[in-house]
Protein backbone atom coordinates (compact mmCIF):
# COMPACT_ATOMS: atom_id res chain seq x y z
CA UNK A 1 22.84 20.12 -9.24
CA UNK A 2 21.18 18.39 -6.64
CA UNK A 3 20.70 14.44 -7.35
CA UNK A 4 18.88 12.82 -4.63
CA UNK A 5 18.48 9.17 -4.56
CA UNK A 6 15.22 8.11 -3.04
CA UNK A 7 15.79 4.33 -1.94
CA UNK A 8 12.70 2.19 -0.75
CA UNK A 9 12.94 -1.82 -2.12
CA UNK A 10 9.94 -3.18 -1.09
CA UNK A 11 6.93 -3.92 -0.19
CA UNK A 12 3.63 -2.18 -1.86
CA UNK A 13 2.24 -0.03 0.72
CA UNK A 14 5.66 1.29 2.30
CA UNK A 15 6.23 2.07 -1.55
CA UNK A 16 3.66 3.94 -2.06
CA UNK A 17 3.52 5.93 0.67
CA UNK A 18 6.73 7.69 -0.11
CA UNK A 19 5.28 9.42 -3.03
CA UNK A 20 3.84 12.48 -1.12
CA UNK A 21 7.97 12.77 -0.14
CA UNK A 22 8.23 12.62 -3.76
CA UNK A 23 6.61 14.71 -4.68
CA UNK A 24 7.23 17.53 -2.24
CA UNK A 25 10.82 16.67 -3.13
CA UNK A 26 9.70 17.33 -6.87
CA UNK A 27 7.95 20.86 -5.91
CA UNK A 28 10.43 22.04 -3.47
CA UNK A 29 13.23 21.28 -5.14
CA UNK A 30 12.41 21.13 -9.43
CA UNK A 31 16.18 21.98 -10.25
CA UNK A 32 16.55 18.30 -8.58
CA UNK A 33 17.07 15.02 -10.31
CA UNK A 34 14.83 12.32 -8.08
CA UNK A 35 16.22 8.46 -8.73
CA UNK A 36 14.24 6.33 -6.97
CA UNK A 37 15.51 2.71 -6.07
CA UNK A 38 13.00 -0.54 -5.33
CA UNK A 39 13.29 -4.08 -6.70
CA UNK A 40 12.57 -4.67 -9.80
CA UNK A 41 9.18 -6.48 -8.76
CA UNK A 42 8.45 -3.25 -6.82
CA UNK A 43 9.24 -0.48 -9.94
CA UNK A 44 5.91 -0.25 -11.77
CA UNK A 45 4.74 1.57 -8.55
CA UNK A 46 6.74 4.36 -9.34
CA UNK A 47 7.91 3.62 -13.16
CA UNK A 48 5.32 6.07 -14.45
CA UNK A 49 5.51 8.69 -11.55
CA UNK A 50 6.35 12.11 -13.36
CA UNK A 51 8.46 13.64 -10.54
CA UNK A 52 11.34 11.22 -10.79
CA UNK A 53 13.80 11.53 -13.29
CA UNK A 54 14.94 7.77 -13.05
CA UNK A 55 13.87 4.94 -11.23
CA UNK A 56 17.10 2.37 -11.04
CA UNK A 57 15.83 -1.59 -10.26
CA UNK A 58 17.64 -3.89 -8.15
CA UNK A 59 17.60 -7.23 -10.14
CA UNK A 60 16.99 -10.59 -8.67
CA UNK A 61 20.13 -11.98 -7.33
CA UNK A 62 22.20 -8.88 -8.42
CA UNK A 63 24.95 -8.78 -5.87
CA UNK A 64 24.36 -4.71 -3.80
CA UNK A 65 27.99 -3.95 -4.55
CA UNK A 66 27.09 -3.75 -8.50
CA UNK A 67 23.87 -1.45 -7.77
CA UNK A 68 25.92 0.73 -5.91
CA UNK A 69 28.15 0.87 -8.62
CA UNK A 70 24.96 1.70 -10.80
CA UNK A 71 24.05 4.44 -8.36
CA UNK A 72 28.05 5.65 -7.70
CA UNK A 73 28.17 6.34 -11.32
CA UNK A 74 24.98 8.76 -11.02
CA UNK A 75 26.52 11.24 -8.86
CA UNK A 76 24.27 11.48 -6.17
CA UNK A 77 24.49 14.37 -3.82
CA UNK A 78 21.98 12.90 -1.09
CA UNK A 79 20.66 9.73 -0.09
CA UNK A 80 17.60 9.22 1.80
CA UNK A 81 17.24 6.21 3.19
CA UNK A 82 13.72 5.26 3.22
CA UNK A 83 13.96 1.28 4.45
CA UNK A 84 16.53 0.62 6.93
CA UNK A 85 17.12 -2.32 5.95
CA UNK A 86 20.49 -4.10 5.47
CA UNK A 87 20.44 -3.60 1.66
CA UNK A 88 20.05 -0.53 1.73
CA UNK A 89 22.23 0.49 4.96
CA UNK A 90 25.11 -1.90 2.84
CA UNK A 91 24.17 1.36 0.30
CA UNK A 92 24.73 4.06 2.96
CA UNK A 93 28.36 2.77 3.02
CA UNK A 94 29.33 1.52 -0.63
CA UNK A 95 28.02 5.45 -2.22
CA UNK A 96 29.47 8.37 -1.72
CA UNK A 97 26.62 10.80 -0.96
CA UNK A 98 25.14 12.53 2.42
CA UNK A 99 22.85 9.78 3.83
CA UNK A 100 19.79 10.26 6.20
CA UNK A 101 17.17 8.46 7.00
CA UNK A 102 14.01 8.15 9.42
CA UNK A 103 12.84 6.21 12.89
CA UNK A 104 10.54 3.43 12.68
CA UNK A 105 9.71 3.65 16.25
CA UNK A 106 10.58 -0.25 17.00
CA UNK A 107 10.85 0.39 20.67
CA UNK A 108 7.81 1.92 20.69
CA UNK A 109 5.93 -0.67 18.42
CA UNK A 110 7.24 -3.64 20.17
CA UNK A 111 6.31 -2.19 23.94
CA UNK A 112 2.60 -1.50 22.32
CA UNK A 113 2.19 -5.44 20.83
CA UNK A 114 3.96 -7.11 24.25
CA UNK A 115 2.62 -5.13 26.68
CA UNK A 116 0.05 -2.31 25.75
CA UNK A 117 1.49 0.42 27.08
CA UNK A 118 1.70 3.25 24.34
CA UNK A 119 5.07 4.84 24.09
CA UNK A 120 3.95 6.88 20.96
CA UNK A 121 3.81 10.26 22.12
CA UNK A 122 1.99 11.26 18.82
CA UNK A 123 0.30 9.35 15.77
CA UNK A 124 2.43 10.19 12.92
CA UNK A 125 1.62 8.11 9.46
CA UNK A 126 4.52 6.31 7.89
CA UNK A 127 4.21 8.72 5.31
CA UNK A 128 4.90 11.67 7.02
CA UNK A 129 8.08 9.98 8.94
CA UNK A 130 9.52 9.28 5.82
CA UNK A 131 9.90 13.47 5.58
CA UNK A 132 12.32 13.17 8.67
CA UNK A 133 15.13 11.87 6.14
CA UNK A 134 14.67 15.12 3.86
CA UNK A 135 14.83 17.21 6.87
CA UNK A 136 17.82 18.76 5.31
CA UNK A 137 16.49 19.38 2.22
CA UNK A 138 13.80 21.73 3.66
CA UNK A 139 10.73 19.70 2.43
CA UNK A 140 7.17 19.37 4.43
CA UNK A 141 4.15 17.49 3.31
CA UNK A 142 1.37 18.98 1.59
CA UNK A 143 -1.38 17.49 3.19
CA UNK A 144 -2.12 15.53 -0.52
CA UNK A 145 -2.87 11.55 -0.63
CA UNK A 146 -0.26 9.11 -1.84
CA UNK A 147 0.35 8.95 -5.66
CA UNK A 148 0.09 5.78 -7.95
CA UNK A 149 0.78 7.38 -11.26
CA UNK A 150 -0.45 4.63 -14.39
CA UNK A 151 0.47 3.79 -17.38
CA UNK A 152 -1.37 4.07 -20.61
CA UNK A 153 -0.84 0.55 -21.45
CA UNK A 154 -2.22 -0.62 -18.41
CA UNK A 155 -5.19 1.02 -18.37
CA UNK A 156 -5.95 0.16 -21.54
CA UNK A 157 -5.30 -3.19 -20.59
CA UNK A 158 -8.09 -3.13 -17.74
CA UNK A 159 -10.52 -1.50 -20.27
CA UNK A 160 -10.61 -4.09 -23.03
CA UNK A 161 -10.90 -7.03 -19.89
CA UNK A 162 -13.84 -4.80 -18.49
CA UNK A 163 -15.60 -4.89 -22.14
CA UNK A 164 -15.27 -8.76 -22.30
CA UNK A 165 -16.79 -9.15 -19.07
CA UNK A 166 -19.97 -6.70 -19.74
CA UNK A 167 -18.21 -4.59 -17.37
CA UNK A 168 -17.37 -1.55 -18.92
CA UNK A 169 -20.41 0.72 -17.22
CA UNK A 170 -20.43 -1.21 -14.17
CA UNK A 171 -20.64 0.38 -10.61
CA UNK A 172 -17.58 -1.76 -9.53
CA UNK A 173 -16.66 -2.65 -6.37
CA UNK A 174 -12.88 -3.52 -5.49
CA UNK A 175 -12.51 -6.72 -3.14
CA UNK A 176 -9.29 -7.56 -1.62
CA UNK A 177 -9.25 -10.55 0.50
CA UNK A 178 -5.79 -11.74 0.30
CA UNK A 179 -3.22 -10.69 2.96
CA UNK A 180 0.20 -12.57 3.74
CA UNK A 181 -0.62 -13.45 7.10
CA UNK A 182 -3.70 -15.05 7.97
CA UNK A 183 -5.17 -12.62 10.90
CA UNK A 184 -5.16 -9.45 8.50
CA UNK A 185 -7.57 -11.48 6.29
CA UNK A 186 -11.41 -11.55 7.16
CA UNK A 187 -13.48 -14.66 6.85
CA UNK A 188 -14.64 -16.06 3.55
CA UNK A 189 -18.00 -16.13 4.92
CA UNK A 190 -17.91 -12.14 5.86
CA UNK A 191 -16.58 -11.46 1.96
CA UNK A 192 -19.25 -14.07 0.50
CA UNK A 193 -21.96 -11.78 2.67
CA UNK A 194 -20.71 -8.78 1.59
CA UNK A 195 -20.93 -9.62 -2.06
CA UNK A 196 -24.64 -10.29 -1.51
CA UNK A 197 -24.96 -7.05 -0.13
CA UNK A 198 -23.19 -4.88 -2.54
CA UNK A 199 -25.14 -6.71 -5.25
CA UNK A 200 -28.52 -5.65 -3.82
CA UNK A 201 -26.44 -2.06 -4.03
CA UNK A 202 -26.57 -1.87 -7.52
CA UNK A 203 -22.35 -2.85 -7.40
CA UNK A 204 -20.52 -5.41 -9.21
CA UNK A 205 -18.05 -6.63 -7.03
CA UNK A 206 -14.24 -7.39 -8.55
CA UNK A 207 -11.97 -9.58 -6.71
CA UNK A 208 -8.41 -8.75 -6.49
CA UNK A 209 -5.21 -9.75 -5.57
CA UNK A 210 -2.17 -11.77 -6.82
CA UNK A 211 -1.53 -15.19 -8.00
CA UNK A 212 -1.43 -16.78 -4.44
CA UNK A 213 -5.35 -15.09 -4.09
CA UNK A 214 -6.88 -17.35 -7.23
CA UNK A 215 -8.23 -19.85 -4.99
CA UNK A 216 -9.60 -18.05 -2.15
CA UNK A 217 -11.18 -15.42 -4.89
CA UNK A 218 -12.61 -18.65 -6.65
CA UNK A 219 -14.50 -19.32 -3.58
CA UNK A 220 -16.07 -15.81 -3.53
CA UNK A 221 -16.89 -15.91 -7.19
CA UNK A 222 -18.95 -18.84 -7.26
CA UNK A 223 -22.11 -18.91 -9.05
CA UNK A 224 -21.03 -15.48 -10.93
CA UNK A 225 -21.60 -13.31 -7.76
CA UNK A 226 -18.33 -11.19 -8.12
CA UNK A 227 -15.77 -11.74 -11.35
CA UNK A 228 -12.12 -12.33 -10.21
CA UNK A 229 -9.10 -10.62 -11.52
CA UNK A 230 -7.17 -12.27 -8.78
CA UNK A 231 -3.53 -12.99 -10.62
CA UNK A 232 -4.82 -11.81 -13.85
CA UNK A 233 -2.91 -8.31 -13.80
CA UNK A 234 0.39 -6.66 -12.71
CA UNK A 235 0.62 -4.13 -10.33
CA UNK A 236 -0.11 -1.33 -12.72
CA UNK A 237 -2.81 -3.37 -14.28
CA UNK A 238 -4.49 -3.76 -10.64
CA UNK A 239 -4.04 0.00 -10.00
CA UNK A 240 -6.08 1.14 -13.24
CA UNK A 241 -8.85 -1.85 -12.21
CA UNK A 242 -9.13 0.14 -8.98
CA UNK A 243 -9.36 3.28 -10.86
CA UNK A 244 -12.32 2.21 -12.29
CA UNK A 245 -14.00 0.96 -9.51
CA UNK A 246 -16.28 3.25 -7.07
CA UNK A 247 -15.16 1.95 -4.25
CA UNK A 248 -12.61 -0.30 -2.45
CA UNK A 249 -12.71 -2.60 0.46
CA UNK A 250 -9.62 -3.93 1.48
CA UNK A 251 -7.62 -5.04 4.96
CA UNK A 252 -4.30 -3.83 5.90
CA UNK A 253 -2.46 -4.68 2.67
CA UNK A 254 -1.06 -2.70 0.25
CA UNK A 255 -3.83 -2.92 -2.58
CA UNK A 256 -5.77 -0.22 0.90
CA UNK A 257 -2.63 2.13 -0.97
CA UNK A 258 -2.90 1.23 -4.22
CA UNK A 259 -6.70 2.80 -3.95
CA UNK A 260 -5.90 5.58 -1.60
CA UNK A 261 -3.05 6.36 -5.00
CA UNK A 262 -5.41 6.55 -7.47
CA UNK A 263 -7.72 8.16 -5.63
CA UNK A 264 -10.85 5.34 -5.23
CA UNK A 265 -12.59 5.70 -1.71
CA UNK A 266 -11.38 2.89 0.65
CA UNK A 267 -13.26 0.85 3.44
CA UNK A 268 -10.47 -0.64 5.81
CA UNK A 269 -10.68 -3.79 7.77
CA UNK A 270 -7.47 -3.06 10.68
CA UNK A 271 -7.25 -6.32 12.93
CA UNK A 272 -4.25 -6.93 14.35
CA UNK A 273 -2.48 -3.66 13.44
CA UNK A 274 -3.17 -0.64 14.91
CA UNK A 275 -3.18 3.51 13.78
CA UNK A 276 0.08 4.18 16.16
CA UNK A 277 2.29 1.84 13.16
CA UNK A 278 1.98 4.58 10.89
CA UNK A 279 -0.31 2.25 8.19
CA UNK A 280 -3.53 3.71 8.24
CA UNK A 281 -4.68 5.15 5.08
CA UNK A 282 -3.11 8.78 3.92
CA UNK A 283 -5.22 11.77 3.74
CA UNK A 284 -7.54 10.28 1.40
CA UNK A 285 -11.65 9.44 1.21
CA UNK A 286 -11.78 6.31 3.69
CA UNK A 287 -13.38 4.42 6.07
CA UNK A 288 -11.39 2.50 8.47
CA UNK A 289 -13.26 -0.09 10.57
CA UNK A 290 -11.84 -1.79 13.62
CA UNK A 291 -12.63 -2.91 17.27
CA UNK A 292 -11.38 -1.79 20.56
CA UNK A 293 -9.98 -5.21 22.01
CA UNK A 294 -7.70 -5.04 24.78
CA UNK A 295 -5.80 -7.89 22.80
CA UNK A 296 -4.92 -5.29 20.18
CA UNK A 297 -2.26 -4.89 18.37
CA UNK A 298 -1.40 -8.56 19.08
CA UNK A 299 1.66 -8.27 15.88
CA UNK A 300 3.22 -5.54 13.69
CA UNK A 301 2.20 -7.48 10.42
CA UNK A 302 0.05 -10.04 11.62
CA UNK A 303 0.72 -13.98 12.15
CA UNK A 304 -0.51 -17.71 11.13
CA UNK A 305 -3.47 -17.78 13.91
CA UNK A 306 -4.98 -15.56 16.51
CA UNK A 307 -2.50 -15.76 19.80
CA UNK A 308 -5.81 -16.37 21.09
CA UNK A 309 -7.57 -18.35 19.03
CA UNK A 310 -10.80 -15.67 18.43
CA UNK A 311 -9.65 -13.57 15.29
CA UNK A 312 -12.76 -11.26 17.09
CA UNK A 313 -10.45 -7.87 15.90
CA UNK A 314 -11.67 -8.56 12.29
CA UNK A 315 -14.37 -11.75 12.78
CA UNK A 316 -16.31 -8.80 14.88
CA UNK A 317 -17.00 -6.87 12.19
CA UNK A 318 -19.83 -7.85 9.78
CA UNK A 319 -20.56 -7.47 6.48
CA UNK A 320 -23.46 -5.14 7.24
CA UNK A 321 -21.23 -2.91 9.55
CA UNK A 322 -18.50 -2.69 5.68
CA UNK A 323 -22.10 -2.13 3.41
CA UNK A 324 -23.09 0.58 5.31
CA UNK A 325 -19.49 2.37 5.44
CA UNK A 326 -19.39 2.00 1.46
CA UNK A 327 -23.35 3.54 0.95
CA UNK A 328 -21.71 6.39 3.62
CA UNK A 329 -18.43 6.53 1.49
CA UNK A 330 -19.92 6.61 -2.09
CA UNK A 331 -22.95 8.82 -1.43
């Protein structure tokens, strides 16, 4: 019996755009046992995800010799290497299994950021690259969106804190400031604007993120424009908030692939990033704004500060420009 071991550790959006491999996996192959492997921080975005048989958690400071022992004692028939990273390349050598894995196109990215020539000789998403590692498996995508699959707990979870809140009937709107690196991350001022706007919309706009987003998503709450969940819920918690919302607006993060897996409509803010990385959002409802700069893509994942010191990639585009792609979304 085939046992493939499916083995992406991190980070949110990279995670979740290996479920359409998943599940074509799942569909071309149902005689197959899927194990997928992540960090432990990272397994709630496929815990509940009813194509994999198992998912198997690298702890915190567990030494990769005893996960491969974990995973040895599985016996795996393939391994697709879906990170390339030296965790799980340590993997490729410690189990027994046939490995493959997939190009990330470095070359190409890095001669796009340092000198804007583009090597890519076609745009192919990150989540359709990932399908090079199964080429011997015989498995194609199906054209389908990313999958975030939720568990009942959660969503239950995000129900009873939508009831306290006078929430429950809402038109919500999904707000995700946060980013790890300051140029993927539009102004305050654009999000406080925006807010205004989507009230006059009839929406009641939800701030998200993670712990590290409570104080810029106290700024934008101020006065009870929006509510925050910022660091309220876990990652399946935040998936079943955007579940219930009607639309999303998010920059280049992975909360943009949270939505696009549970199937909200998704206004994008790209900056420094551009389609040719492979991180646009995956055949789902969406909106991606950007602007033309010949500065673009200035990084792969963004920095501190503009290398120029104008942030116009993302400062360019106002919060009129993002109300009017969510009325054109959600009509």
């Amino acid at each position: 019996m085939l046992c493939v071991l499916l083995v992406r550790f991190s980070s949110i959006g990279d995670i979740v755009l290996t479920t359409p491999l998943v599940r074509a996996l799942a569909r071309r192959h149902p005689e197959a046992k899927l194990v997928y492997v992540t960090k432990r921080a990272m397994a709630p975005l496929v815990a509940d995800n009813p194509h994999l048989a198992e998912v198997v958690a690298l702890e915190p400071d567990e030494p990769i010799r005893h996960l491969a022992r974990r995973l040895s004692a599985l016996a795996p028939t393939h391994g697709l290497d879906l990170h390339g990273s030296v965790r799980s390349a340590a993997l490729r050598l410690l189990v027994r299994c046939r490995w493959s894995g997939y190009r990330k196109r470095k070359l190409a990215r890095t001669l796009l950021i340092a000198t804007k020539l583009d090597a890519y000789r076609v745009r192919v998403p990150v989540a359709e690259r990932y399908f090079e590692a199964a080429a011997r498996l015989d498995t194609h995508p199906d054209g389908a969106p990313p999958e975030f699959c939720l568990g009942r707990g959660a969503t239950e979870r995000v129900a009873q804190w939508l009831r306290e809140r006078g929430l429950a009937d809402a038109r919500l709107a999904a707000l995700a400031p946060g980013a790890a690196h300051a140029t993927k991350r539009w102004s305050v001022a654009h999000w406080s604007a925006l807010i205004e706007q989507l009230r006059a919309g009839s929406y009641r706009p939800v701030v998200i993120g993670g712990p590290e987003d409570r104080g810029l998503a106290q700024q934008l709450v101020a006065g009870d424009a929006a509510a925050s969940a910022a660091g309220e819920f876990s990652l399946q918690e935040t998936g079943a908030l955007l579940a219930r919302a009607a639309v999303a607006v998010s920059g280049d993060t992975g909360v943009m692939h949270m939505a696009t897996g549970v199937g909200t409509p998704v206004v994008a803010l790209f900056g420094p990033t551009v389609e040719q990385f492979g991180f646009f959002p995956y055949r789902a409802r969406t909106a991606v704004l950007q602007r033309e700069l010949a500065c673009r893509p200035c990084s792969a994942t963004g920095t501190a500060t503009c290398p120029l010191g104008h942030h116009r990639c993302l400062g360019d585009i106002t919060p009129a420009e993002v109300a009017a792609a969510v009325a054109r979304l959600v009509a």
